[in-house]
N, C-alpha and C. Protein backbone atom coordinates (compact mmCIF):
# COMPACT_ATOMS: atom_id res chain seq x y z
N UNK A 1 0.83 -1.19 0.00
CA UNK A 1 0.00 0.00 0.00
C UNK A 1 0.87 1.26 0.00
N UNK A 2 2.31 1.06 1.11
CA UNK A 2 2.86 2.48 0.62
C UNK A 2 3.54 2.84 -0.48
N UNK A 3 3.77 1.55 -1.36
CA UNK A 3 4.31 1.60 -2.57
C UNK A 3 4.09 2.44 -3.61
N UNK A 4 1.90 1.79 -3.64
CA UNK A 4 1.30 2.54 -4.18
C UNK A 4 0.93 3.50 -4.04
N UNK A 5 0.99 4.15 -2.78
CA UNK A 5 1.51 5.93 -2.52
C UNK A 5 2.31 6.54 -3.15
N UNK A 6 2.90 5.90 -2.93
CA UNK A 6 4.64 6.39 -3.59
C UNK A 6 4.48 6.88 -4.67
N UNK A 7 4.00 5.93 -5.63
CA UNK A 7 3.74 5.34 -6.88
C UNK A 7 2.63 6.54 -7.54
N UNK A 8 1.51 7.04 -6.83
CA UNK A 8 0.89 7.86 -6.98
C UNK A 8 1.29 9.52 -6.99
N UNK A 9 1.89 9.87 -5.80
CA UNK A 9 2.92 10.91 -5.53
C UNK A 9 3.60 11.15 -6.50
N UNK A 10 4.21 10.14 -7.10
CA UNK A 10 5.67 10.14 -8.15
C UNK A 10 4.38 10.74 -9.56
N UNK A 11 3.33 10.47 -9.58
CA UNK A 11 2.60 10.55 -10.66
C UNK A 11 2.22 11.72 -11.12
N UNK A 12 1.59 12.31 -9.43
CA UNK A 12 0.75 13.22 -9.37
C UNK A 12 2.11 14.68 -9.61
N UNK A 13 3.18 14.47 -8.67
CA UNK A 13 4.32 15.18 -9.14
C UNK A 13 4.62 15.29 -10.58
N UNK A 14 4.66 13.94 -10.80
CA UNK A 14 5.19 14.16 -12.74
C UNK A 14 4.02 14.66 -13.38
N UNK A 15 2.76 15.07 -13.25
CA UNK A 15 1.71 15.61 -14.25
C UNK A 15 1.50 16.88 -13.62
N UNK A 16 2.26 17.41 -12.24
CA UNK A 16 2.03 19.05 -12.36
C UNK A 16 2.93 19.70 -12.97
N UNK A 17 4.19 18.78 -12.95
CA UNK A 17 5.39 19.19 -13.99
C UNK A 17 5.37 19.58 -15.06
N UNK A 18 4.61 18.34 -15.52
CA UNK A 18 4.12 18.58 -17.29
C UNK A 18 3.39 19.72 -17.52
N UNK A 19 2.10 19.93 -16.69
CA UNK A 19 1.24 20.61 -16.62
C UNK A 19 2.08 22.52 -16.32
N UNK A 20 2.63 22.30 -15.16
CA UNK A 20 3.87 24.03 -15.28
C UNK A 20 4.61 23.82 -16.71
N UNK A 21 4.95 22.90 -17.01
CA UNK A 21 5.73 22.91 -18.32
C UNK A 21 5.30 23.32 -19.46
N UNK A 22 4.04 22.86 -19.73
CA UNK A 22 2.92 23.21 -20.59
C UNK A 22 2.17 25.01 -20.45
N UNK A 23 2.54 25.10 -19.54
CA UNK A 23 1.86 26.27 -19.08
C UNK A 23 2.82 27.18 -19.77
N UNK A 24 3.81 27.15 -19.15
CA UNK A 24 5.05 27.92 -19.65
C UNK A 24 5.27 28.07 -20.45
N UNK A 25 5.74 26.65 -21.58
CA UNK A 25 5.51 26.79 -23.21
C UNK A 25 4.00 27.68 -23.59
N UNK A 26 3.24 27.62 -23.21
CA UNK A 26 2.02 28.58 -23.74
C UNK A 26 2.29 29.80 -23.90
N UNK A 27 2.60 30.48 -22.29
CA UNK A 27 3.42 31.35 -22.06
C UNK A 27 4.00 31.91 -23.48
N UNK A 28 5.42 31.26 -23.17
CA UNK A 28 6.20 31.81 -24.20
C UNK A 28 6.24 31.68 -25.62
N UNK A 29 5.27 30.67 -26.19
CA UNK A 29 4.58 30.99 -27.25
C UNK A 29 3.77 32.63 -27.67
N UNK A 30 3.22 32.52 -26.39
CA UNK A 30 1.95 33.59 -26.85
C UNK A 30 2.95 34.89 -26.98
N UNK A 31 3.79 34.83 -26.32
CA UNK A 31 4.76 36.29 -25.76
C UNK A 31 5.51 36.58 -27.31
N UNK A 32 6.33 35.15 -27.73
CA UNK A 32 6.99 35.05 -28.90
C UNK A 32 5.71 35.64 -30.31
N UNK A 33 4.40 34.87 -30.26
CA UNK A 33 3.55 35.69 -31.89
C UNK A 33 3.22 36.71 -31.32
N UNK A 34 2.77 37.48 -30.14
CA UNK A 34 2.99 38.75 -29.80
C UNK A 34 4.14 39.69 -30.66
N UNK A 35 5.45 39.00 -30.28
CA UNK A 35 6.75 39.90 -30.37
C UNK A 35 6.73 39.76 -32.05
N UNK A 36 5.95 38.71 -32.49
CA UNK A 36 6.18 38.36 -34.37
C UNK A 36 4.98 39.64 -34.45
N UNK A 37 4.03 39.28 -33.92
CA UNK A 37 2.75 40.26 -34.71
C UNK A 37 3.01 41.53 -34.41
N UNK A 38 3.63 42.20 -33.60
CA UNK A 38 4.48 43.84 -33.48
C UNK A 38 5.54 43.84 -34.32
N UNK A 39 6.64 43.17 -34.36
CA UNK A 39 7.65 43.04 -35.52
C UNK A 39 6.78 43.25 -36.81
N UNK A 40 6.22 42.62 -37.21
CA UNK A 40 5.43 42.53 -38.34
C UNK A 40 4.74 44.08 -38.85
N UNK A 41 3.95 44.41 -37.74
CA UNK A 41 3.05 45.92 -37.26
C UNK A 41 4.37 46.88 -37.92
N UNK A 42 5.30 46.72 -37.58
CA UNK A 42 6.25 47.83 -37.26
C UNK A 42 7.06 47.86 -38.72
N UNK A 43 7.07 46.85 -39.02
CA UNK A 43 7.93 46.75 -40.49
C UNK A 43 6.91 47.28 -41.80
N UNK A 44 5.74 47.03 -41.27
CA UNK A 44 4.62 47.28 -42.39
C UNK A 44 4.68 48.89 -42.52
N UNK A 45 4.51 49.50 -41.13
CA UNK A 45 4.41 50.87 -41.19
C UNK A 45 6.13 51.47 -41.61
N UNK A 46 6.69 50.48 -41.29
CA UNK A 46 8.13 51.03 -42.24
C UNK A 46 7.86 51.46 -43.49
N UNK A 47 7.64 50.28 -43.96
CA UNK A 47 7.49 50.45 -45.38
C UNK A 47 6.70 51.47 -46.20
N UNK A 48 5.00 51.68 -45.56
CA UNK A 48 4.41 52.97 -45.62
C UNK A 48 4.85 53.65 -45.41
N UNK A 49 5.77 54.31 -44.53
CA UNK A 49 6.02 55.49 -44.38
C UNK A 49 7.30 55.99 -45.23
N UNK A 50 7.91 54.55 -45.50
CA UNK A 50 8.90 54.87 -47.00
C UNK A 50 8.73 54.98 -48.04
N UNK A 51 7.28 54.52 -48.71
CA UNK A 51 6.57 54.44 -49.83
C UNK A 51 5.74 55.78 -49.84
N UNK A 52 5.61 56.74 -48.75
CA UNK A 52 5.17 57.82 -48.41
C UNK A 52 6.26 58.70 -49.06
N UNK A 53 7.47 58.90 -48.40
CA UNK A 53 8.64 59.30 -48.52
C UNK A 53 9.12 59.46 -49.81
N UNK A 54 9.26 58.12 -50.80
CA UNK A 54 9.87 58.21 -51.76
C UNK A 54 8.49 58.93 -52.65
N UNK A 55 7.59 58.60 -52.55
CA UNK A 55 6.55 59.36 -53.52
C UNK A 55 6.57 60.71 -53.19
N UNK A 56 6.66 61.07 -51.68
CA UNK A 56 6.54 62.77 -51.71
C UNK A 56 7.93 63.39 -52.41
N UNK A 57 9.32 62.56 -52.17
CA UNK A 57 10.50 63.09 -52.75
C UNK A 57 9.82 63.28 -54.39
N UNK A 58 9.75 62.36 -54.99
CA UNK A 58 9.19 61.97 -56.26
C UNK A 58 8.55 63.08 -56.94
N UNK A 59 7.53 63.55 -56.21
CA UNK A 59 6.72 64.77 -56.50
C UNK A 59 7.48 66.06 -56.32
N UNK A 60 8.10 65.97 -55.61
CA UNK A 60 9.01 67.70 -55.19
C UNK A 60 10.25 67.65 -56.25
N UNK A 61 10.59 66.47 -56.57
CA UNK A 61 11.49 66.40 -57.84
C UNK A 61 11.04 66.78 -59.01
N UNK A 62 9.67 66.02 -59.01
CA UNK A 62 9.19 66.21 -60.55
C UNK A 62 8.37 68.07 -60.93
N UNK A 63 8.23 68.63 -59.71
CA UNK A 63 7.87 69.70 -59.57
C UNK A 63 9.39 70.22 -59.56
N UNK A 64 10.22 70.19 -59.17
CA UNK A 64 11.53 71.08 -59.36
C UNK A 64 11.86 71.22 -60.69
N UNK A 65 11.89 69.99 -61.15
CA UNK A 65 12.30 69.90 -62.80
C UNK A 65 11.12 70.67 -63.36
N UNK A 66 10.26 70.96 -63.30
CA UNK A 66 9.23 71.66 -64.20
C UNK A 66 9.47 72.72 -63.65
N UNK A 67 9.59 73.39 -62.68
CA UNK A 67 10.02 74.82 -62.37
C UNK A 67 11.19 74.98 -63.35
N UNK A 68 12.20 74.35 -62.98
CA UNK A 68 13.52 74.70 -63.91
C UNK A 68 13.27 74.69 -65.26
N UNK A 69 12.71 73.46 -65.98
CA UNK A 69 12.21 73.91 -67.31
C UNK A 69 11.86 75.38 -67.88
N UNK A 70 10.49 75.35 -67.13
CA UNK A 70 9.75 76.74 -67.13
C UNK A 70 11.05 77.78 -66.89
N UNK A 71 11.77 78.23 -65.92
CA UNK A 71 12.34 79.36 -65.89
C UNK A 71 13.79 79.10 -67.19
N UNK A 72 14.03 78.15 -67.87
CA UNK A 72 14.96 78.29 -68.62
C UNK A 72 14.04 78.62 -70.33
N UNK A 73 12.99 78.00 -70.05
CA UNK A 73 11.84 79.10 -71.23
C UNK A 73 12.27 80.19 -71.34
N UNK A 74 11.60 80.18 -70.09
CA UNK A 74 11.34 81.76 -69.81
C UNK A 74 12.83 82.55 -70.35
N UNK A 75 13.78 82.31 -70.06
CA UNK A 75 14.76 82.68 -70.03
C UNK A 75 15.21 82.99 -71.48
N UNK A 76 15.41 81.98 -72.17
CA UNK A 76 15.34 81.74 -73.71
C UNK A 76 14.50 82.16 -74.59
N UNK A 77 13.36 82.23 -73.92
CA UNK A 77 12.36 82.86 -75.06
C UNK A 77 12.57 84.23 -74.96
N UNK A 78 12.30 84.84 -74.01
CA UNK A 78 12.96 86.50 -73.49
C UNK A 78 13.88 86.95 -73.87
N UNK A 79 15.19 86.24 -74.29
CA UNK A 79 16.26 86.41 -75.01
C UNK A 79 16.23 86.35 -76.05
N UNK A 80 15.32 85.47 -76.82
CA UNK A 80 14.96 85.47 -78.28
C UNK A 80 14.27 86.55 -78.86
N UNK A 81 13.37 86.81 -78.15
CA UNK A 81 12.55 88.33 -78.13
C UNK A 81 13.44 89.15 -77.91
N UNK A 82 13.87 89.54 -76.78
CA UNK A 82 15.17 90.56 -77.35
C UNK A 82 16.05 90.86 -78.25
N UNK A 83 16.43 89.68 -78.58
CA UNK A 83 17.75 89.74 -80.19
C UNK A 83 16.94 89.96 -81.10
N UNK A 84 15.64 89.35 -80.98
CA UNK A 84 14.58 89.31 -82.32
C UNK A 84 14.03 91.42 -82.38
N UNK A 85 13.93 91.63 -81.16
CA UNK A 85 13.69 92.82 -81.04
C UNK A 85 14.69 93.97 -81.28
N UNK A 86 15.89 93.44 -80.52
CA UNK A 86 17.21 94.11 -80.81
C UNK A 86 17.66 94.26 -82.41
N UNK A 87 17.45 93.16 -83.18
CA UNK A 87 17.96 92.73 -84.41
C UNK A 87 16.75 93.77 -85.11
N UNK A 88 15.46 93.76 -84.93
CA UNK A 88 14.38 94.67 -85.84
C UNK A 88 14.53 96.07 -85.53
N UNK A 89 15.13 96.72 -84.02
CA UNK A 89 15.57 98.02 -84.07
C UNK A 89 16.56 98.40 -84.56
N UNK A 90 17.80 97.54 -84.57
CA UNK A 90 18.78 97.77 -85.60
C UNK A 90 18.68 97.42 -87.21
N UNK A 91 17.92 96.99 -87.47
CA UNK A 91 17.50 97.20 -89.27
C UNK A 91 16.78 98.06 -89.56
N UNK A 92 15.66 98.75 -89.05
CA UNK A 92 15.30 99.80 -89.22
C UNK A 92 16.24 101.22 -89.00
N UNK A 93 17.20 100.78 -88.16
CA UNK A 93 18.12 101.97 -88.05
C UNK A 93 18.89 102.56 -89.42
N UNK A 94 18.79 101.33 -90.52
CA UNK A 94 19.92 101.51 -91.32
C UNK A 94 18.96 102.20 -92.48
């Protein structure tokens, strides 16, 4: 009979073991897809906010270059009109 005490004890010990063991692995499962599903959260909004980034650069570029265009028009055509203007006051001069 105290064998089978024993025998029981030894049992009931080895299945709260398992049972904290089990617990624990849950534990640190749940903690670990926690730490994946924020990793994850955090890389996503990386990326938005770089895909934000490179499109707003994108736009302030493509708007710079059209400013510069425009003012080298401007520039050239104004000069053309002048020589064109310069060149018609000096033929009438002669």
């Amino acid at each position: 009979m105290s064998t089978y005490l024993q025998f029981l004890q030894v049992q009931t010990q080895t299945s709260k073991l398992k049972v904290d063991y089990m617990r624990r692995r849950e534990e640190r499962e749940e903690r670990e897809s926690t730490q994946r599903r924020e990793l994850e959260r955090l890389r996503i909004e990386r990326e938005a906010a770089e895909f934000e980034h490179n499109k707003q650069s994108a736009n302030v570029k493509q708007k710079a270059d059209r400013a510069i265009v425009r003012c080298f028009r401007l520039f050239f055509f104004r000069r053309a009109d002048v020589l064109l203007f310069a060149g018609a006051v000096g033929e009438s001069d002669r």
